[in-house]
Protein backbone atom coordinates (compact mmCIF):
# COMPACT_ATOMS: atom_id res chain seq x y z
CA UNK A 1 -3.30 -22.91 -6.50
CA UNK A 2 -3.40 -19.40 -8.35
CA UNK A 3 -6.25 -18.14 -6.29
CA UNK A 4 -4.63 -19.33 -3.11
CA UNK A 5 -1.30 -17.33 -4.22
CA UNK A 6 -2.90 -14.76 -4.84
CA UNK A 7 -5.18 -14.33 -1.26
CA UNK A 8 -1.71 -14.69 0.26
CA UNK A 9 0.32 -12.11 -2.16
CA UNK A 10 -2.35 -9.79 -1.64
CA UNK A 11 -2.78 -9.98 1.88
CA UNK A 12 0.68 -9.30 2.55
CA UNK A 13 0.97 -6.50 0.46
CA UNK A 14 -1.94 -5.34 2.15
CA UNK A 15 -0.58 -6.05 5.84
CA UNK A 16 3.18 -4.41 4.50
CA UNK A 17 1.24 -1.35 2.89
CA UNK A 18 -0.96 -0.70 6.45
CA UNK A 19 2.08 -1.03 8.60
CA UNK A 20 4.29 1.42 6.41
CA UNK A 21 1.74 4.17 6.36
CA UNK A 22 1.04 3.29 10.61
CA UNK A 23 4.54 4.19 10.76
CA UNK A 24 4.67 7.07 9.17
CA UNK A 25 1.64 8.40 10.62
CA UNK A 26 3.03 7.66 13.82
CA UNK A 27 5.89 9.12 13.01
CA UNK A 28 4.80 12.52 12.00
CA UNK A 29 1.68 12.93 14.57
CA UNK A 30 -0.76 12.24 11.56
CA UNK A 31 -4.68 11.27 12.16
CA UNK A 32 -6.56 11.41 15.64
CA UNK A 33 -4.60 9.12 17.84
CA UNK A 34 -3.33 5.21 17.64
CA UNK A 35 -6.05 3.41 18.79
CA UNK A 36 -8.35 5.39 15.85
CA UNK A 37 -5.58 4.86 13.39
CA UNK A 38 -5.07 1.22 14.25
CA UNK A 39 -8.70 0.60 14.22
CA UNK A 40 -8.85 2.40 10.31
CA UNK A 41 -5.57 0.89 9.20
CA UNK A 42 -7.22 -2.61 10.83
CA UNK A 43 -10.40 -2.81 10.06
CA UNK A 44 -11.22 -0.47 6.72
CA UNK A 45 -7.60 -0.40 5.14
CA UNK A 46 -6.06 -3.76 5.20
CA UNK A 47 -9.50 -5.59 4.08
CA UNK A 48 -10.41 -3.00 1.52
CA UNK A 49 -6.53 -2.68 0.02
CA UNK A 50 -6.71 -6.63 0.19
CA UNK A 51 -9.86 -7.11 -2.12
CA UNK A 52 -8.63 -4.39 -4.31
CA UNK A 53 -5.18 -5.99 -4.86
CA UNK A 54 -7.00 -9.27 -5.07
CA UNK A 55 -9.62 -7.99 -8.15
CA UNK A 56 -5.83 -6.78 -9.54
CA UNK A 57 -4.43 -9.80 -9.71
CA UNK A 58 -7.53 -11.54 -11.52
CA UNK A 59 -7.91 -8.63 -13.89
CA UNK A 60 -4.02 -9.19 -14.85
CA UNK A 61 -4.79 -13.13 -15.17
CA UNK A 62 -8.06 -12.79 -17.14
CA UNK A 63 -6.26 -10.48 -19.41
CA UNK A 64 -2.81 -11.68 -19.88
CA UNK A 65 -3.83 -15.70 -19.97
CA UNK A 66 -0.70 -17.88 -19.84
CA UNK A 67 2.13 -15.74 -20.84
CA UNK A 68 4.39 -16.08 -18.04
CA UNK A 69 6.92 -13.66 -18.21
CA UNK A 70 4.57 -11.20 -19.25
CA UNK A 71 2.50 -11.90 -17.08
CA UNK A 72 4.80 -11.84 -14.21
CA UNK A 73 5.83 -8.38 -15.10
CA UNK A 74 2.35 -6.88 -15.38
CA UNK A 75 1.35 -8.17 -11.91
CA UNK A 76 3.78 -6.84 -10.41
CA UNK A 77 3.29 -3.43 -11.74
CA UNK A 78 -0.32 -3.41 -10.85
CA UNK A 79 -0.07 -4.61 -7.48
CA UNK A 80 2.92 -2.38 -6.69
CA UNK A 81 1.17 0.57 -8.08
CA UNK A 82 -2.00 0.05 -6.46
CA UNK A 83 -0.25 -0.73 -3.17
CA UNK A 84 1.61 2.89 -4.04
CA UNK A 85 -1.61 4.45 -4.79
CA UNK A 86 -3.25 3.54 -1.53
CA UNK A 87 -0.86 4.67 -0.01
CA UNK A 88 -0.75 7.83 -1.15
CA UNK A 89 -3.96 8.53 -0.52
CA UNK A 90 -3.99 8.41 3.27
CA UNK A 91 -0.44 10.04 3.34
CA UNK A 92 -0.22 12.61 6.31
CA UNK A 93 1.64 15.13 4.17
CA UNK A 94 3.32 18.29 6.43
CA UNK A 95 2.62 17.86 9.87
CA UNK A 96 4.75 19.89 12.88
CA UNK A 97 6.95 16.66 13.03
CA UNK A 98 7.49 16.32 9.49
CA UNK A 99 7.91 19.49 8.01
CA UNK A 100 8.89 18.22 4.78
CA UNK A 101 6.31 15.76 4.05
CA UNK A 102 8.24 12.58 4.98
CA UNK A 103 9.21 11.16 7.83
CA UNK A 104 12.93 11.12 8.60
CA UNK A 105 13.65 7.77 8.51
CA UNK A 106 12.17 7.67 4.74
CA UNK A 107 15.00 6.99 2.24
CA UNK A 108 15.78 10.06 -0.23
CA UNK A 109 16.16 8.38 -3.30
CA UNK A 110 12.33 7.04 -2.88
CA UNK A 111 9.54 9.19 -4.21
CA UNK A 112 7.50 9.06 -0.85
CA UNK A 113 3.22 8.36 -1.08
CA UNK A 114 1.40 11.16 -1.88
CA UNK A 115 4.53 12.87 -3.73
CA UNK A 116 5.34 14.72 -0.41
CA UNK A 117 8.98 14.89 -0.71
């Protein structure tokens, strides 16, 4: 049951992660064009973010054991931070549109991917 949990958990984060940073490059005119940055965010992001987030949450379970709360803590501090981190890496930064970094819509009191605002 863990290992099914997990596939899902980090699959969705995954899926959430790819559609937050196809918004924001949309928003901002980042990357080539859509179809190129849907077939990236599609094909090379979601599956690689996935396996990455799935390695995560065995490294967490290997190494915490059965220590629930403490468990439940750590895991989601490593996936959240990994999610962040992959984000931040593909992060259009300032662009015409988004002079600033950010995209408009992004919420102040969040420290946006790739420390851009």
């Amino acid at each position: 049951m863990r290992g099914g949990l997990g596939t899902a958990v980090g699959l969705a984060l995954a899926v959430l992660a790819a559609m937050l940073l196809g918004r924001a490059w949309n928003t901002c005119d980042t990357g080539v064009n859509n179809a190129a940055n849907s077939g990236f965010l599609l094909f090379l992001f979601i599956p690689g973010l996935w396996a990455v987030l799935l390695l995560g949450w065995l490294a967490v379970g290997a190494f915490l054991g059965n220590r629930p709360p403490l468990h439940a803590l750590t895991l989601a501090v490593v996936l959240l931070t990994v999610s962040w981190g992959a984000l931040s890496l593909f992060w259009g930064g300032t662009t015409y549109d988004c002079p600033t970094g950010v995209p408009e819509w992004w919420p102040d009191f969040l420290p946006a991917p790739g420390f851009g605002g």
